[in-house]
N, C-alpha and C. Protein backbone atom coordinates (compact mmCIF):
# COMPACT_ATOMS: atom_id res chain seq x y z
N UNK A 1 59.28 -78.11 4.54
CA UNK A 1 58.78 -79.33 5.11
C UNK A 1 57.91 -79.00 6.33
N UNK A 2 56.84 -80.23 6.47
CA UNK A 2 55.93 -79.66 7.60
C UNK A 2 56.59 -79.94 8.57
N UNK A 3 56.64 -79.12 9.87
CA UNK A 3 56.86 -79.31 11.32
C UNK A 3 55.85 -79.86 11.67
N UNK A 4 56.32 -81.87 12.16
CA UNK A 4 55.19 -82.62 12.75
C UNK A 4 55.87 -83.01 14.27
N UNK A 5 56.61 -82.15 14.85
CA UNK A 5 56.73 -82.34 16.01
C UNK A 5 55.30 -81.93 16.97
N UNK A 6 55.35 -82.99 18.03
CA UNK A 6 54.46 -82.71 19.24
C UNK A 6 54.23 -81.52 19.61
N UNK A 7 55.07 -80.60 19.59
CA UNK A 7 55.12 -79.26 20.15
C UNK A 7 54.27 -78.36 19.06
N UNK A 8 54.17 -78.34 17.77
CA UNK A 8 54.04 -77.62 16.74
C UNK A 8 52.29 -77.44 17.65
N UNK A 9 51.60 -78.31 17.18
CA UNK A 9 50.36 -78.24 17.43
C UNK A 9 49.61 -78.62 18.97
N UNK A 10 49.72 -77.32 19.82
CA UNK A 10 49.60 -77.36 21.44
C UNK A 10 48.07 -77.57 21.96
N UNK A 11 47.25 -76.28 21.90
CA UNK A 11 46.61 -77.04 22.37
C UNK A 11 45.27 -76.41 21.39
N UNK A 12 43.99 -76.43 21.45
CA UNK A 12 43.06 -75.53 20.71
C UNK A 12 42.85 -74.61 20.97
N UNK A 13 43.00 -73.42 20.10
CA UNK A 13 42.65 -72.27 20.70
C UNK A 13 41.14 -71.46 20.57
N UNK A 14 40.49 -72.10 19.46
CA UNK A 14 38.86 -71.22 19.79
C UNK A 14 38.82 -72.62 18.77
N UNK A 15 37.05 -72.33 18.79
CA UNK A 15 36.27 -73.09 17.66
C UNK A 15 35.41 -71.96 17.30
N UNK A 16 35.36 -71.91 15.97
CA UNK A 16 34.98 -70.74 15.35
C UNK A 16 33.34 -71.28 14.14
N UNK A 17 32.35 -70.34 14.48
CA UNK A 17 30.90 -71.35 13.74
C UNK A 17 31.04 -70.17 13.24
N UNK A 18 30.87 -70.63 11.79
CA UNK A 18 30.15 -69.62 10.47
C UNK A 18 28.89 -69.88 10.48
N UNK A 19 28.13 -68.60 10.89
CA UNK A 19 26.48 -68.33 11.02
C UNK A 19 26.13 -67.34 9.42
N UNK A 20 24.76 -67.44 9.68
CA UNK A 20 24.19 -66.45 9.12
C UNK A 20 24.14 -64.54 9.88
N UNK A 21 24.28 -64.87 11.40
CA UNK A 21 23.93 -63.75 11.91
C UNK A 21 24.66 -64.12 13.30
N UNK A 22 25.85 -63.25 13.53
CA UNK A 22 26.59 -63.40 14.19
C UNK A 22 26.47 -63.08 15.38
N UNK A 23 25.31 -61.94 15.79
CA UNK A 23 24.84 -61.45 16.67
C UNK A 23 24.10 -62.22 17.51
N UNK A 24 23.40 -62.96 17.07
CA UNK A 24 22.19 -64.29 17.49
C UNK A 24 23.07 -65.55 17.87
N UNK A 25 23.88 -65.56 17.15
CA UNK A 25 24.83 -67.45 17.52
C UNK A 25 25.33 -66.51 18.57
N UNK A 26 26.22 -65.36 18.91
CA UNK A 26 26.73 -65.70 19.94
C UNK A 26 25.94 -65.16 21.24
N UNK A 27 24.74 -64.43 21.15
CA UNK A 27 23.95 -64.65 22.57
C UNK A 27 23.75 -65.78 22.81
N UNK A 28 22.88 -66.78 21.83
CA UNK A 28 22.19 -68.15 21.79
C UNK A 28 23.92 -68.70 22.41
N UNK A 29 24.75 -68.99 22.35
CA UNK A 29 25.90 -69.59 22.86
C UNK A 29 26.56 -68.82 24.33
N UNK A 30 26.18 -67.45 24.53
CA UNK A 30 26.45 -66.85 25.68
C UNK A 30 25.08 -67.49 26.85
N UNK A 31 24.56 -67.71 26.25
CA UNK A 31 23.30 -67.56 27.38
C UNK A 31 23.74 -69.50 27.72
N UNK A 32 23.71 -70.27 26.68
CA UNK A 32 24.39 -71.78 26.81
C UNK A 32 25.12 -71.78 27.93
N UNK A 33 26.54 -71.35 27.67
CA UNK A 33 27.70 -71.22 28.29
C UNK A 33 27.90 -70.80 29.03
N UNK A 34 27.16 -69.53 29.50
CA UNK A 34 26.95 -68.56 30.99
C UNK A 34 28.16 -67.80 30.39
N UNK A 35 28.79 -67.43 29.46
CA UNK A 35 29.16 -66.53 29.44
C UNK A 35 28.79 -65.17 29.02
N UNK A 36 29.66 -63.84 28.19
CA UNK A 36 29.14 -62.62 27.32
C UNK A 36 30.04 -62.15 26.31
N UNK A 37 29.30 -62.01 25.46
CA UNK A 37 29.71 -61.61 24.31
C UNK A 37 30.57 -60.50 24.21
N UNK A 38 31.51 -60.84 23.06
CA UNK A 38 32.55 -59.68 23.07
C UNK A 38 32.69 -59.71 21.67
N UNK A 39 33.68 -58.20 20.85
CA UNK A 39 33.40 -57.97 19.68
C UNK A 39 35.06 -58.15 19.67
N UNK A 40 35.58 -58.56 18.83
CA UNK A 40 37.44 -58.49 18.01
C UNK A 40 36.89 -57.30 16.95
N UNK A 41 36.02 -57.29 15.99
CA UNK A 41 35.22 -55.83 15.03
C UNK A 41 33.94 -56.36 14.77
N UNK A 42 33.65 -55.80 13.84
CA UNK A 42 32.39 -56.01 13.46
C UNK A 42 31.72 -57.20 13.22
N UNK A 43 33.36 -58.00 12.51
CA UNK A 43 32.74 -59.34 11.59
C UNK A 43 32.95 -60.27 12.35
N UNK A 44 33.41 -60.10 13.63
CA UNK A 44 33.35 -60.83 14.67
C UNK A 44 33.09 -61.45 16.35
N UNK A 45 32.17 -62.00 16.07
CA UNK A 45 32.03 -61.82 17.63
C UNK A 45 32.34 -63.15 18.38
N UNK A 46 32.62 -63.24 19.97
CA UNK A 46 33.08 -64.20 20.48
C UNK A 46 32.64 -64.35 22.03
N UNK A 47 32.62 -65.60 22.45
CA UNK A 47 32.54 -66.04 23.41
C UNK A 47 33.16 -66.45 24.58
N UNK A 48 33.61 -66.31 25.43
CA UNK A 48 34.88 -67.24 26.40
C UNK A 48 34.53 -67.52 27.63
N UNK A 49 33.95 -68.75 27.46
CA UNK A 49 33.75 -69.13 28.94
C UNK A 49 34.51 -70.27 29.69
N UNK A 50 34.92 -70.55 30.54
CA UNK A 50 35.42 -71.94 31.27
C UNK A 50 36.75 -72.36 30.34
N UNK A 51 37.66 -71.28 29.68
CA UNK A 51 38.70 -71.95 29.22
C UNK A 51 38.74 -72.21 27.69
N UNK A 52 37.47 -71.91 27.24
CA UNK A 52 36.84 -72.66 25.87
C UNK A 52 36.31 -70.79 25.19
N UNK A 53 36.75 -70.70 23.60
CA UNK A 53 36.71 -69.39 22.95
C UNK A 53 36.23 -70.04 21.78
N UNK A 54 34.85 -69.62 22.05
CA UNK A 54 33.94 -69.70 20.47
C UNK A 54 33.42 -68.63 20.16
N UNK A 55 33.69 -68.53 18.71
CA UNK A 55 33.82 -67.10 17.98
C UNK A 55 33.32 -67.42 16.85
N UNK A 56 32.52 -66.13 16.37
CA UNK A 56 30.76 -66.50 15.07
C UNK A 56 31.54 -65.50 14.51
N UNK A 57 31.65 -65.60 12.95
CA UNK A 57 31.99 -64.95 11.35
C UNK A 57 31.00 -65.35 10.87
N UNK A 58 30.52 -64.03 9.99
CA UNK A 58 29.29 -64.04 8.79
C UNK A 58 29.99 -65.27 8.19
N UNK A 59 28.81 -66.62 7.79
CA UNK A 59 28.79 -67.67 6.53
C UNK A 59 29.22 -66.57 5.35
N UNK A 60 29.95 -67.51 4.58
CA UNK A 60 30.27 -67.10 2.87
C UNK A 60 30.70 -67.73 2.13
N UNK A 61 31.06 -67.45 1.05
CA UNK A 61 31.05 -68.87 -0.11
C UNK A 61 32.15 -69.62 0.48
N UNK A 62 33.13 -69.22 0.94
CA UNK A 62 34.64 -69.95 1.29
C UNK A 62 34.28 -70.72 2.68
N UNK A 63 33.38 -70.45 3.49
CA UNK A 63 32.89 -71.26 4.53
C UNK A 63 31.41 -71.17 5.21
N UNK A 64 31.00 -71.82 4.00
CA UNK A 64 29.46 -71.54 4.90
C UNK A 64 28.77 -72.15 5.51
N UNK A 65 29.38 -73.07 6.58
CA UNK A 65 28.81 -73.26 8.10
C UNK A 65 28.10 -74.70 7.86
N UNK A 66 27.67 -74.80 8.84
CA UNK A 66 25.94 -75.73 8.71
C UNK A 66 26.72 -77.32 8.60
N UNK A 67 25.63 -78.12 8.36
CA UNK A 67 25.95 -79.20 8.16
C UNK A 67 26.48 -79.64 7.33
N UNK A 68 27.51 -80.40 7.55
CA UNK A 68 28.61 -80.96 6.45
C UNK A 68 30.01 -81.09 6.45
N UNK A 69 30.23 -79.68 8.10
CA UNK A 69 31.75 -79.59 8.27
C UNK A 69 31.96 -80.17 9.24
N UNK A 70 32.77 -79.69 10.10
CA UNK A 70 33.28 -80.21 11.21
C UNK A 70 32.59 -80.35 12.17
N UNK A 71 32.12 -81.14 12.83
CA UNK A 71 31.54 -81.10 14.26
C UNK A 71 32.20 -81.39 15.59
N UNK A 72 32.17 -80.33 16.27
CA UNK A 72 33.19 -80.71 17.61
C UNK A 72 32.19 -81.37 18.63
N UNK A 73 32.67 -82.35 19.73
CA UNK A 73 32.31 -82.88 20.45
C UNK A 73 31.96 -82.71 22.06
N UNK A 74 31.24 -82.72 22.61
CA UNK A 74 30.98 -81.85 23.57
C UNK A 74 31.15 -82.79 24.90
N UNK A 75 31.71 -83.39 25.71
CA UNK A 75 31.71 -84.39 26.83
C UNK A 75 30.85 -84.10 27.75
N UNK A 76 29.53 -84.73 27.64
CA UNK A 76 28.76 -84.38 29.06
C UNK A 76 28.82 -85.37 29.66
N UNK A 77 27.64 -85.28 31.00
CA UNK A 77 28.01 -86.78 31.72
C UNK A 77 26.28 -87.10 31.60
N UNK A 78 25.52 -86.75 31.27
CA UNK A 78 24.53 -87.44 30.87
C UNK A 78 23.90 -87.08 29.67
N UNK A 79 24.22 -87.82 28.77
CA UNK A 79 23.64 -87.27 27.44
C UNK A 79 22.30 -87.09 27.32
N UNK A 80 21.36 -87.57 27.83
CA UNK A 80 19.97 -87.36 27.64
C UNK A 80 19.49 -86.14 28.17
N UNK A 81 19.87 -85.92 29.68
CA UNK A 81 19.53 -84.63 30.12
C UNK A 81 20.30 -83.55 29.05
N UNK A 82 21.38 -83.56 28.19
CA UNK A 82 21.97 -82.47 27.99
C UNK A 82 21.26 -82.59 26.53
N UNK A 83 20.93 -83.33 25.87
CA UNK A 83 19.99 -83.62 24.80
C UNK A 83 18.67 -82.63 24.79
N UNK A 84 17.87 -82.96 26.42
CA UNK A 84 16.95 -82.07 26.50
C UNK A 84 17.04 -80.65 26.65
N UNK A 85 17.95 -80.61 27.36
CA UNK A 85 18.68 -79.29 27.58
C UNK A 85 18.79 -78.04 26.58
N UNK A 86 19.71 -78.62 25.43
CA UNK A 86 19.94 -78.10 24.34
C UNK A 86 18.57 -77.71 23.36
N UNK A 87 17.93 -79.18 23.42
CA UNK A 87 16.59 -79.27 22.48
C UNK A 87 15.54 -77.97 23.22
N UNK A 88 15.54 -77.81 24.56
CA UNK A 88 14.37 -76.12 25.05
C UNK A 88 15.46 -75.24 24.75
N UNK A 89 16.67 -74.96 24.33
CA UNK A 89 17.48 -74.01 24.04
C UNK A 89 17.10 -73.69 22.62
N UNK A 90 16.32 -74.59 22.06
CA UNK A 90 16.19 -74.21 20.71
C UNK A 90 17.01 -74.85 19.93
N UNK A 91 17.61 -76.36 20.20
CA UNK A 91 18.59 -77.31 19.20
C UNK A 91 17.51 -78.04 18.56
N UNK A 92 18.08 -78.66 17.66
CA UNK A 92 16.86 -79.87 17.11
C UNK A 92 17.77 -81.55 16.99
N UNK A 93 17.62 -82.24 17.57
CA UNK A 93 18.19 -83.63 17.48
C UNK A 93 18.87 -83.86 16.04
N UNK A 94 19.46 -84.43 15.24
CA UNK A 94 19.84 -84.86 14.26
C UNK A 94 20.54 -86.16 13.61
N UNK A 95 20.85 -86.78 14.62
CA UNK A 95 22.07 -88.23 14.74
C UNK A 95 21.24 -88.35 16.21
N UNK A 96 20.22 -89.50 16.18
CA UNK A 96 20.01 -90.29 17.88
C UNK A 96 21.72 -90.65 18.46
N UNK A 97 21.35 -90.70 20.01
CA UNK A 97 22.54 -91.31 20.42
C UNK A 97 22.42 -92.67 20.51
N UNK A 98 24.03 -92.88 20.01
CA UNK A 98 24.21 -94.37 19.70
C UNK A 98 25.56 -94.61 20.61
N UNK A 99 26.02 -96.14 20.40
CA UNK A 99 26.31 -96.51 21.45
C UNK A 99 28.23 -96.48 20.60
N UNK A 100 28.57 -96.02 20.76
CA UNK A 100 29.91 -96.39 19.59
C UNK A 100 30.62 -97.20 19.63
N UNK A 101 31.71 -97.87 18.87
CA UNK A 101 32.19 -98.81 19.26
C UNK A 101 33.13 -98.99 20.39
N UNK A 102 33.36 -98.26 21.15
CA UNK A 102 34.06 -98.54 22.41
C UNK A 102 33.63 -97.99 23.78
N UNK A 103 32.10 -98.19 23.44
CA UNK A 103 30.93 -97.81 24.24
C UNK A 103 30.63 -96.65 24.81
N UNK A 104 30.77 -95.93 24.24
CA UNK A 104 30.45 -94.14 24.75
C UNK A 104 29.20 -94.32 24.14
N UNK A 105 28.48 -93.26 24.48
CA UNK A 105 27.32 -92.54 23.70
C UNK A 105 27.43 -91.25 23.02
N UNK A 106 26.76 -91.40 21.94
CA UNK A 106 26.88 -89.90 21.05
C UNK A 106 26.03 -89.26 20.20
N UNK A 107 25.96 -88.38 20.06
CA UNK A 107 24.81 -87.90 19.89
C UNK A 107 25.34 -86.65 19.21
N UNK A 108 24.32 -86.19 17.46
CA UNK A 108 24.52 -84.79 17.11
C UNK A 108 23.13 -84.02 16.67
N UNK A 109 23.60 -82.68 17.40
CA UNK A 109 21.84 -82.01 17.35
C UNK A 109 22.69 -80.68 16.10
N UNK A 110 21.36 -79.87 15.69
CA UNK A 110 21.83 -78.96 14.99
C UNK A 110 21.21 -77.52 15.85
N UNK A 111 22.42 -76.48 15.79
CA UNK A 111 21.84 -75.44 16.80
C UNK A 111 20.62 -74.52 16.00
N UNK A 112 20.12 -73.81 16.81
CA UNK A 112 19.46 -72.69 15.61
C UNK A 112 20.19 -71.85 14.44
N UNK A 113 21.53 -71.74 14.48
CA UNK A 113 22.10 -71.29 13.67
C UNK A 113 22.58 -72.29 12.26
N UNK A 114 22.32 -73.55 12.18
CA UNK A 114 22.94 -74.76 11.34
C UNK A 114 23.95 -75.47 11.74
N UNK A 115 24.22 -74.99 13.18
CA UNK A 115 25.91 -75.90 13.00
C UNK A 115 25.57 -77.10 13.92
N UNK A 116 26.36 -77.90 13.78
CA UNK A 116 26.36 -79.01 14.52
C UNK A 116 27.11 -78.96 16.08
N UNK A 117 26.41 -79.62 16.92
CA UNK A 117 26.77 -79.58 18.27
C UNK A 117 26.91 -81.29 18.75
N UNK A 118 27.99 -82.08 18.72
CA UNK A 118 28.29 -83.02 18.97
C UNK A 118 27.98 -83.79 20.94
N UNK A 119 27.73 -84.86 20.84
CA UNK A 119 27.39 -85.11 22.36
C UNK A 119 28.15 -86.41 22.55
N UNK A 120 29.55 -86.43 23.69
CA UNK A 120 29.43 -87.75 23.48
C UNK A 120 29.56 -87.82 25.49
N UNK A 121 28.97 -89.32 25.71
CA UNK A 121 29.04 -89.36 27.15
C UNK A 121 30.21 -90.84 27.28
N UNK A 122 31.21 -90.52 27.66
CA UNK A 122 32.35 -91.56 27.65
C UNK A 122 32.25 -92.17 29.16
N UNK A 123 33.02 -93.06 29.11
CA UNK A 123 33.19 -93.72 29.91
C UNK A 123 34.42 -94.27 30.60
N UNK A 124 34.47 -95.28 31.47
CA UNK A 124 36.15 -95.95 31.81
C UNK A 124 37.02 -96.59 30.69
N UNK A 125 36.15 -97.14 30.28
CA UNK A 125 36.36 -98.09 29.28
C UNK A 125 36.63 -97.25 28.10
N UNK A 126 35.90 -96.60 27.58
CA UNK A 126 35.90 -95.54 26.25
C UNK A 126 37.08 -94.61 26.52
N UNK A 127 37.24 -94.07 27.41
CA UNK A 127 38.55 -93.03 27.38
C UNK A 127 39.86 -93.84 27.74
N UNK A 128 39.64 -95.07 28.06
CA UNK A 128 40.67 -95.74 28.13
C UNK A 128 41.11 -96.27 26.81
N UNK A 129 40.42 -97.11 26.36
CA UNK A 129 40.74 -97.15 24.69
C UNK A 129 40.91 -95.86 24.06
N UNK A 130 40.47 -94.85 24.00
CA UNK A 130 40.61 -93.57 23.66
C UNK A 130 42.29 -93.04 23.49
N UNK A 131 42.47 -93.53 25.16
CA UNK A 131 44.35 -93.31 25.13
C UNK A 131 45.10 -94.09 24.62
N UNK A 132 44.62 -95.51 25.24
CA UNK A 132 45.50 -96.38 23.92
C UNK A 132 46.39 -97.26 25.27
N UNK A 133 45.04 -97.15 26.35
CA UNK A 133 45.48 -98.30 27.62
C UNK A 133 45.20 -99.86 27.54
């Protein structure tokens, strides 16, 4: 039986992008993040900056990346500047930001590598419904 206690599932421990070229996502994400790249072996390389461990595996048939999977969400506090931001980093817009229904803004660009980079800019109101105040 599954263990669905609170405790089972703590907290996140990396977010992991299947690239084409593992070498390139994680400078292009070191240079983002202000952090530097580090190797676990060959087929993997990783990132760790501010608490947060993102780590690039060669794409392959069992997960090959890009648009379609998961997109994690990124909390900035001004989505437009971080829109532009990303976009001279070499992102390309993909989903305009819209207003959601409990009024955040959000926004998804695609990096140079295919994956999706989620934007949302919340609010009082939005993270309050969020918790369930």
């Amino acid at each position: 039986m599954l263990n669905t206690s609170p405790t089972m599932l703590r907290t996140i421990e990396s977010i992991i992008r299947f690239v084409p070229d593992i070498e390139a996502a994680a400078a292009w994400y070191a240079d983002l993040l202000g952090g530097t790249v580090r190797h676990e072996n060959p087929q993997f390389a990783f990132v760790h900056a501010d608490g947060l461990t993102i780590g690039f595996h060669p794409a392959d048939s069992k997960c090959p990346g890009g648009i379609g999977g998961t997109t994690v969400y990124w909390e900035v506090q001004d989505i437009e500047v971080a829109i532009r931001h990303l976009e001279h980093k070499g992102a390309v817009l993909y989903r305009s930001p819209i207003t959601t229904g409990f009024g955040a803004r959000a926004a998804i660009l695609v990096d140079p590598f295919g994956c999706t980079i989620g934007l949302n800019q919340g609010n009082a109101r939005s993270r309050a419904l969020i918790r369930g105040d």
